[in-house]
C-alpha atoms as a PDB file:
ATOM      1  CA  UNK A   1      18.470 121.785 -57.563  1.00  0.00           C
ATOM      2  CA  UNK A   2      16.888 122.160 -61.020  1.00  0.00           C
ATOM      3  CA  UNK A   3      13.375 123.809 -60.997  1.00  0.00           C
ATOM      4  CA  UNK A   4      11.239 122.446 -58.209  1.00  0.00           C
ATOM      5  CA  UNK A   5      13.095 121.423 -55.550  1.00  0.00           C
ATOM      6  CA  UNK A   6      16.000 122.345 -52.926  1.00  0.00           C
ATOM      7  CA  UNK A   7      16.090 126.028 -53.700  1.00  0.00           C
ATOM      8  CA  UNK A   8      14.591 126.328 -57.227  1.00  0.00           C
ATOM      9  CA  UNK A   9      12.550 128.728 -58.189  1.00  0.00           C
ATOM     10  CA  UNK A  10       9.763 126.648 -57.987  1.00  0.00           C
ATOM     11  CA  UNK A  11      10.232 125.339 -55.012  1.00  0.00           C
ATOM     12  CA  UNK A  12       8.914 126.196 -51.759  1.00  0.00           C
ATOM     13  CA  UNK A  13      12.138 126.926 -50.589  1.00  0.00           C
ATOM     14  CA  UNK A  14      13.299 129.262 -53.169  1.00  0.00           C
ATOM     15  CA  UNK A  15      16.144 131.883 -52.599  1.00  0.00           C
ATOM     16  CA  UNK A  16      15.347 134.230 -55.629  1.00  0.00           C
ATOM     17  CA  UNK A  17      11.558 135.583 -56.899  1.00  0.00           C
ATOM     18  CA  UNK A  18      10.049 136.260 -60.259  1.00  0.00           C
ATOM     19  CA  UNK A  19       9.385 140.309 -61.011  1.00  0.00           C
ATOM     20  CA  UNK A  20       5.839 140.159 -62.231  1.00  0.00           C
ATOM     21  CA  UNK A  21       3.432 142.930 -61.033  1.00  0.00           C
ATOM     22  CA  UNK A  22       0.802 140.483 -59.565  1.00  0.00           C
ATOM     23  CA  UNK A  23       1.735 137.500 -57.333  1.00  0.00           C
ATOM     24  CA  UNK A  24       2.545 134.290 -58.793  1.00  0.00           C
ATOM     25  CA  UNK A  25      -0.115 131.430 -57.517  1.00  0.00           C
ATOM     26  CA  UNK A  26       1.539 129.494 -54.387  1.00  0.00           C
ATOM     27  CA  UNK A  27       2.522 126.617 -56.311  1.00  0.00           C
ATOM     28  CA  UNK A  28       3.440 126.457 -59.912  1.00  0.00           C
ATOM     29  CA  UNK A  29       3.884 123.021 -61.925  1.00  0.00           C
ATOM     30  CA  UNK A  30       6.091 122.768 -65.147  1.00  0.00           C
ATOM     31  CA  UNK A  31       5.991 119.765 -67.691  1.00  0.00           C
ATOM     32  CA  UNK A  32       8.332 119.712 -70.949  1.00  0.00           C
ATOM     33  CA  UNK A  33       9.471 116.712 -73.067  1.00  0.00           C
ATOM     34  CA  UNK A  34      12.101 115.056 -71.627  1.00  0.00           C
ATOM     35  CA  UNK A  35      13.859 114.573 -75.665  1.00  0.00           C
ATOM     36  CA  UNK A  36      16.235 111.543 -74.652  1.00  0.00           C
ATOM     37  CA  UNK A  37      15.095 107.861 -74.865  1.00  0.00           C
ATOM     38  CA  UNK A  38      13.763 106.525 -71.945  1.00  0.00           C
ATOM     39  CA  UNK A  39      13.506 102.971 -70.498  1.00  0.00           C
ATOM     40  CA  UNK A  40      12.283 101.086 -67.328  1.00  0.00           C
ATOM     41  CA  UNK A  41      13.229  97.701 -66.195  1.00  0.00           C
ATOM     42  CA  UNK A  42      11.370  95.600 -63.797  1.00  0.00           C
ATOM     43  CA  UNK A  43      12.152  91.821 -63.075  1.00  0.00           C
ATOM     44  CA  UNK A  44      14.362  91.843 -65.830  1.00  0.00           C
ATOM     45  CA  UNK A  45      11.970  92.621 -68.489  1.00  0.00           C
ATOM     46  CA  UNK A  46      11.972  96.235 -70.269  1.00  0.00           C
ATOM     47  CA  UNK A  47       8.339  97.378 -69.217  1.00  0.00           C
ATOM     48  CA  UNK A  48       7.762 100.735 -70.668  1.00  0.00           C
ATOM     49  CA  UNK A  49      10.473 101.898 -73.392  1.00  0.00           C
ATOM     50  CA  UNK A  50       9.789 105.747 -75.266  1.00  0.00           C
ATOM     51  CA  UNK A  51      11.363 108.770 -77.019  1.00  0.00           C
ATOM     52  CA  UNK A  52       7.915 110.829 -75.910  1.00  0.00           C
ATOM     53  CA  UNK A  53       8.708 111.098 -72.466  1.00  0.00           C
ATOM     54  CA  UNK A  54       7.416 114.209 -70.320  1.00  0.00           C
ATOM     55  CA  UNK A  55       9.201 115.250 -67.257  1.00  0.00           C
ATOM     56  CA  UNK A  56       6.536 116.846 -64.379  1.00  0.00           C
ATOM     57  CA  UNK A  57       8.150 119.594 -62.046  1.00  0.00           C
ATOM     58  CA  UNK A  58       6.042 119.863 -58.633  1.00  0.00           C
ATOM     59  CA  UNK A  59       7.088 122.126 -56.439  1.00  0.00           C
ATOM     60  CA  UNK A  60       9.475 120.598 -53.849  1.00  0.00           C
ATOM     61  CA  UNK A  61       9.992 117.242 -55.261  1.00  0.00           C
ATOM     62  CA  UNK A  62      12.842 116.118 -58.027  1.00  0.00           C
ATOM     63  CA  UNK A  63      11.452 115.413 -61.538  1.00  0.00           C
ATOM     64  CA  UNK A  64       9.148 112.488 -63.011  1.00  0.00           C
ATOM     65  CA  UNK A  65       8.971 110.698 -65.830  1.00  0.00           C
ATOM     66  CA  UNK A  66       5.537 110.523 -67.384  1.00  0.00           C
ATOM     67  CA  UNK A  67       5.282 108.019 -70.293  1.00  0.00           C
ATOM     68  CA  UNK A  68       2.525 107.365 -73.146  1.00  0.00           C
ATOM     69  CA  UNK A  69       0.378 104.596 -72.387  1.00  0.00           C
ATOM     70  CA  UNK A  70       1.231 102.940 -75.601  1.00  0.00           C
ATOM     71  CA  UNK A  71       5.419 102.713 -75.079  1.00  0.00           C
ATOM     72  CA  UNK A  72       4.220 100.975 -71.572  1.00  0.00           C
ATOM     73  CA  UNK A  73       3.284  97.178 -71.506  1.00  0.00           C
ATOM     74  CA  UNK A  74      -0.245  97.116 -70.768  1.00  0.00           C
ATOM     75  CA  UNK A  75       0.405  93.399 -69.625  1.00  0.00           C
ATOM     76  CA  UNK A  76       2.263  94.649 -66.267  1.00  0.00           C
ATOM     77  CA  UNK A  77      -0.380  97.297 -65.630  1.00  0.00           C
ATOM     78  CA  UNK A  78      -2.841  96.005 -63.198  1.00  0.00           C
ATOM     79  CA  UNK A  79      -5.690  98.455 -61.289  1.00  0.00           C
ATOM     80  CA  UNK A  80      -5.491  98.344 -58.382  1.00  0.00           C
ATOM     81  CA  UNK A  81      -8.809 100.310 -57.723  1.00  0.00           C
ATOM     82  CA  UNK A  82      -6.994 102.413 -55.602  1.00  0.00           C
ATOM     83  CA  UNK A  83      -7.321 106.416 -56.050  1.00  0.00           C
ATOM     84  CA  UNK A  84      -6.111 108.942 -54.528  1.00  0.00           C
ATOM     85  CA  UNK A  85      -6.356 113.191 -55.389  1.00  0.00           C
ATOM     86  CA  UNK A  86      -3.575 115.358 -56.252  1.00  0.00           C
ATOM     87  CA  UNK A  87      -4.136 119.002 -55.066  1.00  0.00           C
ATOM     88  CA  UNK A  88      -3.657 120.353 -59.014  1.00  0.00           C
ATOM     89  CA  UNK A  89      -3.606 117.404 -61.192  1.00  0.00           C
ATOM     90  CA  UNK A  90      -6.993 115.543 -60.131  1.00  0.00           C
ATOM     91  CA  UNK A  91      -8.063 112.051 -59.542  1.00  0.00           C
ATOM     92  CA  UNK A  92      -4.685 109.290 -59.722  1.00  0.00           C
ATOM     93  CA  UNK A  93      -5.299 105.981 -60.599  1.00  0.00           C
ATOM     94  CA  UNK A  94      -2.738 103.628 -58.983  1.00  0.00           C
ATOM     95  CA  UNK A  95      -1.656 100.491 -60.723  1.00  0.00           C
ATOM     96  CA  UNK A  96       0.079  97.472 -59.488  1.00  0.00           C
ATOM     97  CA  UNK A  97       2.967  96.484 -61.483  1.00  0.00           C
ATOM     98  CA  UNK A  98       3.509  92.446 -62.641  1.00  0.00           C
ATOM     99  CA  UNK A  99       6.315  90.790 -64.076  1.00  0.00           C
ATOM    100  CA  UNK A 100       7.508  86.856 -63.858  1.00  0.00           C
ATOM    101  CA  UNK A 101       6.553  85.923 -60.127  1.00  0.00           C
ATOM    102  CA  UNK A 102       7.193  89.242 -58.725  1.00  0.00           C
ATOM    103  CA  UNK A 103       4.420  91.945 -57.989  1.00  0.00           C
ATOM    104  CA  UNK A 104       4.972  95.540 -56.591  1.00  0.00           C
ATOM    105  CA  UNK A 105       1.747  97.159 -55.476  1.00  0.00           C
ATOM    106  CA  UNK A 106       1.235 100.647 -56.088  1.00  0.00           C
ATOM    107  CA  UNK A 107       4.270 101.215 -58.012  1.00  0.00           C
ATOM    108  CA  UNK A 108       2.531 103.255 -60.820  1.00  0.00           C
ATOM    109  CA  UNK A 109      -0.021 105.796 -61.473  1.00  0.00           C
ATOM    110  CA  UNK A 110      -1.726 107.669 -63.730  1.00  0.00           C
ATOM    111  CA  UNK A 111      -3.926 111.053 -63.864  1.00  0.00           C
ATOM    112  CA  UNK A 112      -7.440 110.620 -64.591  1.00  0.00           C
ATOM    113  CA  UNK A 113      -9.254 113.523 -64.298  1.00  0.00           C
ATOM    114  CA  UNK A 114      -6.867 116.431 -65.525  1.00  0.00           C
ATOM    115  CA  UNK A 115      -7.799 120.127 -65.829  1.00  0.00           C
ATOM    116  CA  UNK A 116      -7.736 121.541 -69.312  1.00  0.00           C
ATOM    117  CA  UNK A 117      -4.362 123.208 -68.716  1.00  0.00           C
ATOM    118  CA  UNK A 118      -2.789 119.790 -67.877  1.00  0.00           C
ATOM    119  CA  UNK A 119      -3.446 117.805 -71.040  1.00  0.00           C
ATOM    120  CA  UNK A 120      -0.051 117.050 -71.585  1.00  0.00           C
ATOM    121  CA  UNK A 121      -0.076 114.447 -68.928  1.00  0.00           C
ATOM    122  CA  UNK A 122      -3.474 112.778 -70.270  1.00  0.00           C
ATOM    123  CA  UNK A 123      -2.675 108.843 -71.116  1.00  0.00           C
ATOM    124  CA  UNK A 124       0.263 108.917 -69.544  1.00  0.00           C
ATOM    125  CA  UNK A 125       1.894 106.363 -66.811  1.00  0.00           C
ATOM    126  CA  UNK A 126       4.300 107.381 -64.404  1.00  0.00           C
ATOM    127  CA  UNK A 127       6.315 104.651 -62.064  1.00  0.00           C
ATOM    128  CA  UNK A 128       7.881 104.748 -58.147  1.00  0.00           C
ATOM    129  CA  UNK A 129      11.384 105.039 -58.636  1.00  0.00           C
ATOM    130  CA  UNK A 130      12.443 102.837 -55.566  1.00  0.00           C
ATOM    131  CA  UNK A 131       9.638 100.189 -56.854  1.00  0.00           C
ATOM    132  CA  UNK A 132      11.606  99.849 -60.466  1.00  0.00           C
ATOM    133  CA  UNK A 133      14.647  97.312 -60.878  1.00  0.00           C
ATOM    134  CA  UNK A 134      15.666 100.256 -63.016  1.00  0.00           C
ATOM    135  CA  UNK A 135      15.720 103.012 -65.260  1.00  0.00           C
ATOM    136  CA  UNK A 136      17.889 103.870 -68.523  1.00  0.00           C
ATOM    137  CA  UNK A 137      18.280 106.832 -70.751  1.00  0.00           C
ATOM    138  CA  UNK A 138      19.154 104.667 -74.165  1.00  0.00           C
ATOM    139  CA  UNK A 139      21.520 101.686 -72.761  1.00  0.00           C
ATOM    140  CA  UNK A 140      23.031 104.030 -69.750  1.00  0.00           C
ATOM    141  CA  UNK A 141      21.579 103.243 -66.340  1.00  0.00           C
ATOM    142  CA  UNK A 142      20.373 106.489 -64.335  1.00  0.00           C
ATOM    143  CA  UNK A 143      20.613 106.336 -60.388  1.00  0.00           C
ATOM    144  CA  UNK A 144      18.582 107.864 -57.995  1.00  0.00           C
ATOM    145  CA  UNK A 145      15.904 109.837 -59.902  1.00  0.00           C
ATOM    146  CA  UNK A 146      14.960 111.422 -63.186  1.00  0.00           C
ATOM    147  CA  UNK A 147      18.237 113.229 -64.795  1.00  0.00           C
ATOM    148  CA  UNK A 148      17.199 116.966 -63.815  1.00  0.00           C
ATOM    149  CA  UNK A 149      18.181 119.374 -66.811  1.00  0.00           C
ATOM    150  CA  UNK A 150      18.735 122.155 -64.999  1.00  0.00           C
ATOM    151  CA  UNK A 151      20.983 120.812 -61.852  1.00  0.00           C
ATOM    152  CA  UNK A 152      24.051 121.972 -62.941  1.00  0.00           C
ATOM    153  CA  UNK A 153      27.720 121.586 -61.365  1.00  0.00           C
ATOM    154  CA  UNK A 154      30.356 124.341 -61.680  1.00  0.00           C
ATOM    155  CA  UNK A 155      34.121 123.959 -60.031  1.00  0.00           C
ATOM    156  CA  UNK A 156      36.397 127.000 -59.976  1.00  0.00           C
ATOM    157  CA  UNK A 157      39.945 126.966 -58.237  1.00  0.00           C
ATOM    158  CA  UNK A 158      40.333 129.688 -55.773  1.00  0.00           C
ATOM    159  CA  UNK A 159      43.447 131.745 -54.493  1.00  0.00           C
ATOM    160  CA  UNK A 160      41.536 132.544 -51.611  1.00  0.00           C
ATOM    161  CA  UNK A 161      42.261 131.033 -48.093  1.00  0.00           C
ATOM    162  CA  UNK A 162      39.972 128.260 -46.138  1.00  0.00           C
ATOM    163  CA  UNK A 163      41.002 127.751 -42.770  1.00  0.00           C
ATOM    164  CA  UNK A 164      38.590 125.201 -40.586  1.00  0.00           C
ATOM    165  CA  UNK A 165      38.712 124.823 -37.089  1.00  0.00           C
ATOM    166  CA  UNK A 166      37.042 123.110 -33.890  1.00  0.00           C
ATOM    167  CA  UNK A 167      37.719 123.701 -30.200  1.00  0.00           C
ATOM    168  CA  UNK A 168      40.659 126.177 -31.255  1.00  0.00           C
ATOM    169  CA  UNK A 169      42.241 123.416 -33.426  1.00  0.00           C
ATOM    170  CA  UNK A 170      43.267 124.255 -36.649  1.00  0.00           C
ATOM    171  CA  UNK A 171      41.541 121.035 -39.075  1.00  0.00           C
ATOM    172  CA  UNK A 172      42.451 122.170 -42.422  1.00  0.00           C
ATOM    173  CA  UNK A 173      44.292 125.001 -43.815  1.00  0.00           C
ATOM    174  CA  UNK A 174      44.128 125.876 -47.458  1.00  0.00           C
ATOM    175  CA  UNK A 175      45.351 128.174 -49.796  1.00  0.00           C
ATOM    176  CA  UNK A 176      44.232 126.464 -52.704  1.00  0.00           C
ATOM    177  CA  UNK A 177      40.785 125.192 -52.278  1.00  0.00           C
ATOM    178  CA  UNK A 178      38.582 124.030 -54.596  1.00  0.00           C
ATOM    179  CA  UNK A 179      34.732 126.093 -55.133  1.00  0.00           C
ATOM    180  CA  UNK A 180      31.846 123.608 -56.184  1.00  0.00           C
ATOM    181  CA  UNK A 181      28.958 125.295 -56.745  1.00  0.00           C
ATOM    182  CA  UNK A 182      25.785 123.484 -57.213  1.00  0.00           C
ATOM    183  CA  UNK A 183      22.362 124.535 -58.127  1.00  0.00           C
ATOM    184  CA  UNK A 184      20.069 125.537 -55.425  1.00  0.00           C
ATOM    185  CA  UNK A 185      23.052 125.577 -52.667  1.00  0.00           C
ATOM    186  CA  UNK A 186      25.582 127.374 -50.913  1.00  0.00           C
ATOM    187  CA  UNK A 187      28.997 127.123 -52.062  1.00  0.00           C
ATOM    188  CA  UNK A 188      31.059 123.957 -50.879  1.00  0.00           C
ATOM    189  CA  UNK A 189      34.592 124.624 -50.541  1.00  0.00           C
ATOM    190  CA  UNK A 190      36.459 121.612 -51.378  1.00  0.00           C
ATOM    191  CA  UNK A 191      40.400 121.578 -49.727  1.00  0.00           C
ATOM    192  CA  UNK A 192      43.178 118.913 -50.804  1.00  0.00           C
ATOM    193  CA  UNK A 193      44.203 115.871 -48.086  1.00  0.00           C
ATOM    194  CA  UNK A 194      47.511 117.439 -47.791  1.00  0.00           C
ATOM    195  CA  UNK A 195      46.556 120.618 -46.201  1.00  0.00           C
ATOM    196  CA  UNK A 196      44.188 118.950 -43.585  1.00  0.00           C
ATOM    197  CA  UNK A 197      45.311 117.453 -40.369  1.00  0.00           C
ATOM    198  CA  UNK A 198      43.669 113.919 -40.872  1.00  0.00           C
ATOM    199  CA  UNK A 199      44.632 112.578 -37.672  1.00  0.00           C
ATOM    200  CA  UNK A 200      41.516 114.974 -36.872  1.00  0.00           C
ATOM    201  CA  UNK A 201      39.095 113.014 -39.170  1.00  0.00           C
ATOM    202  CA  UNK A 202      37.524 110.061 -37.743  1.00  0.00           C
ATOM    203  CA  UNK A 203      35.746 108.032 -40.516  1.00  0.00           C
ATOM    204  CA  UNK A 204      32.638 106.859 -39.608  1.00  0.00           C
ATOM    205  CA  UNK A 205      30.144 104.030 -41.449  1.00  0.00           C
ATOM    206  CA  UNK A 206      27.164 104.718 -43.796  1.00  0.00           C
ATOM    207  CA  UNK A 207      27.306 106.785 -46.916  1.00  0.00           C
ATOM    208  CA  UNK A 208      24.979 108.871 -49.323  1.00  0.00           C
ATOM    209  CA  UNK A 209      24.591 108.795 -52.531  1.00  0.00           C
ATOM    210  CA  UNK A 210      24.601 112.092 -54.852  1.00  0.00           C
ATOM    211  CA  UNK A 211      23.237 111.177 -58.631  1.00  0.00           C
ATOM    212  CA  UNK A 212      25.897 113.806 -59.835  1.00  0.00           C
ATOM    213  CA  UNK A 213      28.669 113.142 -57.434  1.00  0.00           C
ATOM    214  CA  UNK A 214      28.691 109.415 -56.630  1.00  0.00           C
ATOM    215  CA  UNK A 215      28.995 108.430 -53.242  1.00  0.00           C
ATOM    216  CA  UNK A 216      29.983 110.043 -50.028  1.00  0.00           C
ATOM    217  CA  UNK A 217      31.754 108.891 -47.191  1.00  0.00           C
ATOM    218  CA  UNK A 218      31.818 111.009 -43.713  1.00  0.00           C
ATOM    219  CA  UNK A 219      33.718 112.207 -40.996  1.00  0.00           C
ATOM    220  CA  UNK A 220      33.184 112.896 -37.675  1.00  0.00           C
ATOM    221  CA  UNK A 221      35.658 115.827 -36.303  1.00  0.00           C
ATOM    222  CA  UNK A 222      35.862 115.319 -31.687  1.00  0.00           C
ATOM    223  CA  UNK A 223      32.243 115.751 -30.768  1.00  0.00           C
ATOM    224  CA  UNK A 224      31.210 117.225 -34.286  1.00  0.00           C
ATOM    225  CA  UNK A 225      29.068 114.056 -36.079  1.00  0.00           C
ATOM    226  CA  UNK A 226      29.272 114.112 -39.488  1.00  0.00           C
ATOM    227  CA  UNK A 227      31.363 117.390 -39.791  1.00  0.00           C
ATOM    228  CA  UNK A 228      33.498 116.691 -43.319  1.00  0.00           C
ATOM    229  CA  UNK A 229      32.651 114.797 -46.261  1.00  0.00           C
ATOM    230  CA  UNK A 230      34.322 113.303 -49.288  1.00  0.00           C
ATOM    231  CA  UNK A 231      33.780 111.791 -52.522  1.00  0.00           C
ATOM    232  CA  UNK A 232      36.736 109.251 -52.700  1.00  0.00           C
ATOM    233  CA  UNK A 233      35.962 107.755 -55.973  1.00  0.00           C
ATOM    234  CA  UNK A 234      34.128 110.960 -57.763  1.00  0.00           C
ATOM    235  CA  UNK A 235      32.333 110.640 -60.785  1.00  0.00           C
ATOM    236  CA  UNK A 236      34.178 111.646 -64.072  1.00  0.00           C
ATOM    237  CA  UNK A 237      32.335 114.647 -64.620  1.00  0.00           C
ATOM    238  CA  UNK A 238      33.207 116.108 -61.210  1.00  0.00           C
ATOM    239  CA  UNK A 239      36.906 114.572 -60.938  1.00  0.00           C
ATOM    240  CA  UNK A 240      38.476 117.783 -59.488  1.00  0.00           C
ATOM    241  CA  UNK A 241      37.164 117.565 -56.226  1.00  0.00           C
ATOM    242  CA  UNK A 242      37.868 113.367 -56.296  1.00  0.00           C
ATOM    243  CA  UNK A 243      39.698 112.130 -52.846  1.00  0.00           C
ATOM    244  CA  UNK A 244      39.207 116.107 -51.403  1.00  0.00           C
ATOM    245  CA  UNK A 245      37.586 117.237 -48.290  1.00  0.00           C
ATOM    246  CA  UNK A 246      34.530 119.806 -47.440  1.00  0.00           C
ATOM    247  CA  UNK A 247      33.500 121.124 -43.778  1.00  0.00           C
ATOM    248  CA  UNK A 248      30.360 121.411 -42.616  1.00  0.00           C
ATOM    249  CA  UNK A 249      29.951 125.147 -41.435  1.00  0.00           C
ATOM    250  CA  UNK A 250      27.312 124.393 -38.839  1.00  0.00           C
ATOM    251  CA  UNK A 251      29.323 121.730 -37.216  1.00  0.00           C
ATOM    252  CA  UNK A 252      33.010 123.350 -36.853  1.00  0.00           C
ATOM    253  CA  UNK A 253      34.380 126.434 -37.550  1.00  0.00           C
ATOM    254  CA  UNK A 254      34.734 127.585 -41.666  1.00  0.00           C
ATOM    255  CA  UNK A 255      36.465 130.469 -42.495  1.00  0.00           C
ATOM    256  CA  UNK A 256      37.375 132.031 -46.278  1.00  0.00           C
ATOM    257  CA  UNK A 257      39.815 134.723 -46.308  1.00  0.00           C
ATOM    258  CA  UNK A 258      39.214 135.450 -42.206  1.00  0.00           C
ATOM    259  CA  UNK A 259      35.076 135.535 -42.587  1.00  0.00           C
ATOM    260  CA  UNK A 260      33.622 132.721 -40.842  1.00  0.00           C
ATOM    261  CA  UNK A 261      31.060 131.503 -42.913  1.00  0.00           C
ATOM    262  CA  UNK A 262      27.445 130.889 -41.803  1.00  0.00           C
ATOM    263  CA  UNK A 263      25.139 127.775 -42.611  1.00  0.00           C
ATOM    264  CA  UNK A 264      22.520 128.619 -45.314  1.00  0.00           C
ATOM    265  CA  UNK A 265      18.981 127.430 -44.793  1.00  0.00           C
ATOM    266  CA  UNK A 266      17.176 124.573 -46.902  1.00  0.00           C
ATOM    267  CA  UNK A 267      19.971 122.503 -47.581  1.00  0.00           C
ATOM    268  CA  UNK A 268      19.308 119.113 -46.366  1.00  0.00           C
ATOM    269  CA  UNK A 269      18.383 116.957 -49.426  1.00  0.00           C
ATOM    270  CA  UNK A 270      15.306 114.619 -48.648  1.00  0.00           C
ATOM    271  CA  UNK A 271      16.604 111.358 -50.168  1.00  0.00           C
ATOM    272  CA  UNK A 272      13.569 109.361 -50.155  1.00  0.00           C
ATOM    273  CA  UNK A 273       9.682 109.293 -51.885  1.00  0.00           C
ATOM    274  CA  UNK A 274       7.985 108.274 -54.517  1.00  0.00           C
ATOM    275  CA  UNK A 275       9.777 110.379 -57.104  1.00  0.00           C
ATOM    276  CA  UNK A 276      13.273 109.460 -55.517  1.00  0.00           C
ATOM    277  CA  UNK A 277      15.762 106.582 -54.250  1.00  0.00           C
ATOM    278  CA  UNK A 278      18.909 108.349 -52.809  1.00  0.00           C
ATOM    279  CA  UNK A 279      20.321 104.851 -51.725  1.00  0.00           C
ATOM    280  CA  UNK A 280      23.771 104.153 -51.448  1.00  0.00           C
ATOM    281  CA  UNK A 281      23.092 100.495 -52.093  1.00  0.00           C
ATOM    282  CA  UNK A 282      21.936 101.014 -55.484  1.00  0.00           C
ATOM    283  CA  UNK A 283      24.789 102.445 -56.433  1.00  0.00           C
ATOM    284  CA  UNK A 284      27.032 100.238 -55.043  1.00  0.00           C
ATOM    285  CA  UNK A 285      25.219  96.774 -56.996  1.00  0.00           C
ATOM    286  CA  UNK A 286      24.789  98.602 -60.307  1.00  0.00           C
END
């Protein structure tokens, strides 16, 4: 979740509200240093390298890097002429990016006409995720999109009972399930291969990739598409819920201790913009 988007509190979505005696303007933007070593690759070349970085929170989208003008090679800047206006931020200048034979059109910008208020982002280039062979925090390769501070992954075992079910079968049936909770959604109840009737699980192709989790493969359950999930090959920092299955609760039946449990708005993840590259592929060549 972090700040801005899913269910953050500055995000258009957001499940909780600030107690201040006047309402808060409609959308609020955040910018802090980023304090980790930043670096961007592009046709094999390190094009914009910096300890100075400034993450920008907009409401609804994941974080951006911003970076000084003089940690970016000016040599794979080009203008592009283009402009285009932000709604809060002012006139953006969009830059083609150069390197070897390869050019990526609009694959950076940069604020040119900030408000007083926003001078933290003056000088500054930021670049499309999806448009970058790659980015780095000091020599370890970050996937997907800017590292959000404030996402954060708890996983608590549970003595309470999940029981899943579709078309009066009986899917799963734990007594030991596994509680992820992530910020800015619902719970996701995570039960162990043994206590699930597999022959119920029909694996199906195409995965997603979570910057925290790794990747996901699906099931479908009878007529239910997409209905169960899994992270087969977890990443470390989530390893208790490696090889173990979660229900969808608006597809089939999920109940915790006898209370079916209800789908919670606003949590579909938009993997794709600017900001963002939710790929599975570029997980799977790194």
């Amino acid at each position: 979740m972090g700040l801005s988007w899913q269910q953050g509190p500055l995000s258009p979505g957001a499940i909780g509200h600030f107690l201040t005696p006047e309402p808060l303007p409609e959308r609020l933007l955040f910018v802090e240093p980023l304090r980790r070593r930043m670096r961007v690759k592009f046709d094999d070349a390190w094009i914009a390298d910096s300890e100075n970085v400034v993450l920008l929170y907009e409401p609804g989208r994941y974080p951006v890097a911003y970076f000084p003008r003089a940690d970016v090679d000016e040599q794979a800047l080009v203008a592009s002429g283009k402009t285009t206006h932000h709604k809060d931020l002012g006139e953006t200048a969009w830059y083609t990016v150069k390197g070897g034979d390869r050019t990526v059109e609009r694959a950076a910008w940069e604020f040119t006409a900030l408000p007083g208020h926003a001078a933290e982002l003056r000088d500054r280039i930021a670049f499309a995720w999806r448009a970058m062979d790659s980015f780095y925090e000091e020599d370890e390769r970050i996937l997907g999109h800017a590292a959000d501070p404030y996402h954060r992954i708890d996983i608590r075992d549970t003595s309470r009972t999940l029981e899943v079910r579709h078309g009066g079968t009986v899917i799963a049936r734990s007594a030991h399930p596994v509680a992820l909770y992530e910020s800015g959604f619902a719970p996701r109840w995570y039960v162990p291969r043994a206590d699930i009737d597999e022959s119920r699980l029909q694996a199906v192709e195409g995965q997603t990739f979570c910057p925290y989790k790794g990747l996901c493969d699906y099931y479908d359950i009878g007529d239910a598409r997409r209905a169960a999930w899994s992270y087969r090959n977890a990443y470390t920092e989530v390893g208790r819920v490696n090889d173990m299955v979660s229900f969808e609760p608006d597809q089939v039946e999920v109940h915790l201790d006898g209370k079916r449990l209800e789908p919670e708005p606003g949590q579909k993840v938009i993997s794709h913009g600017i900001d963002r590259g939710l790929d599975a592929d570029e997980v799977k060549a790194r």
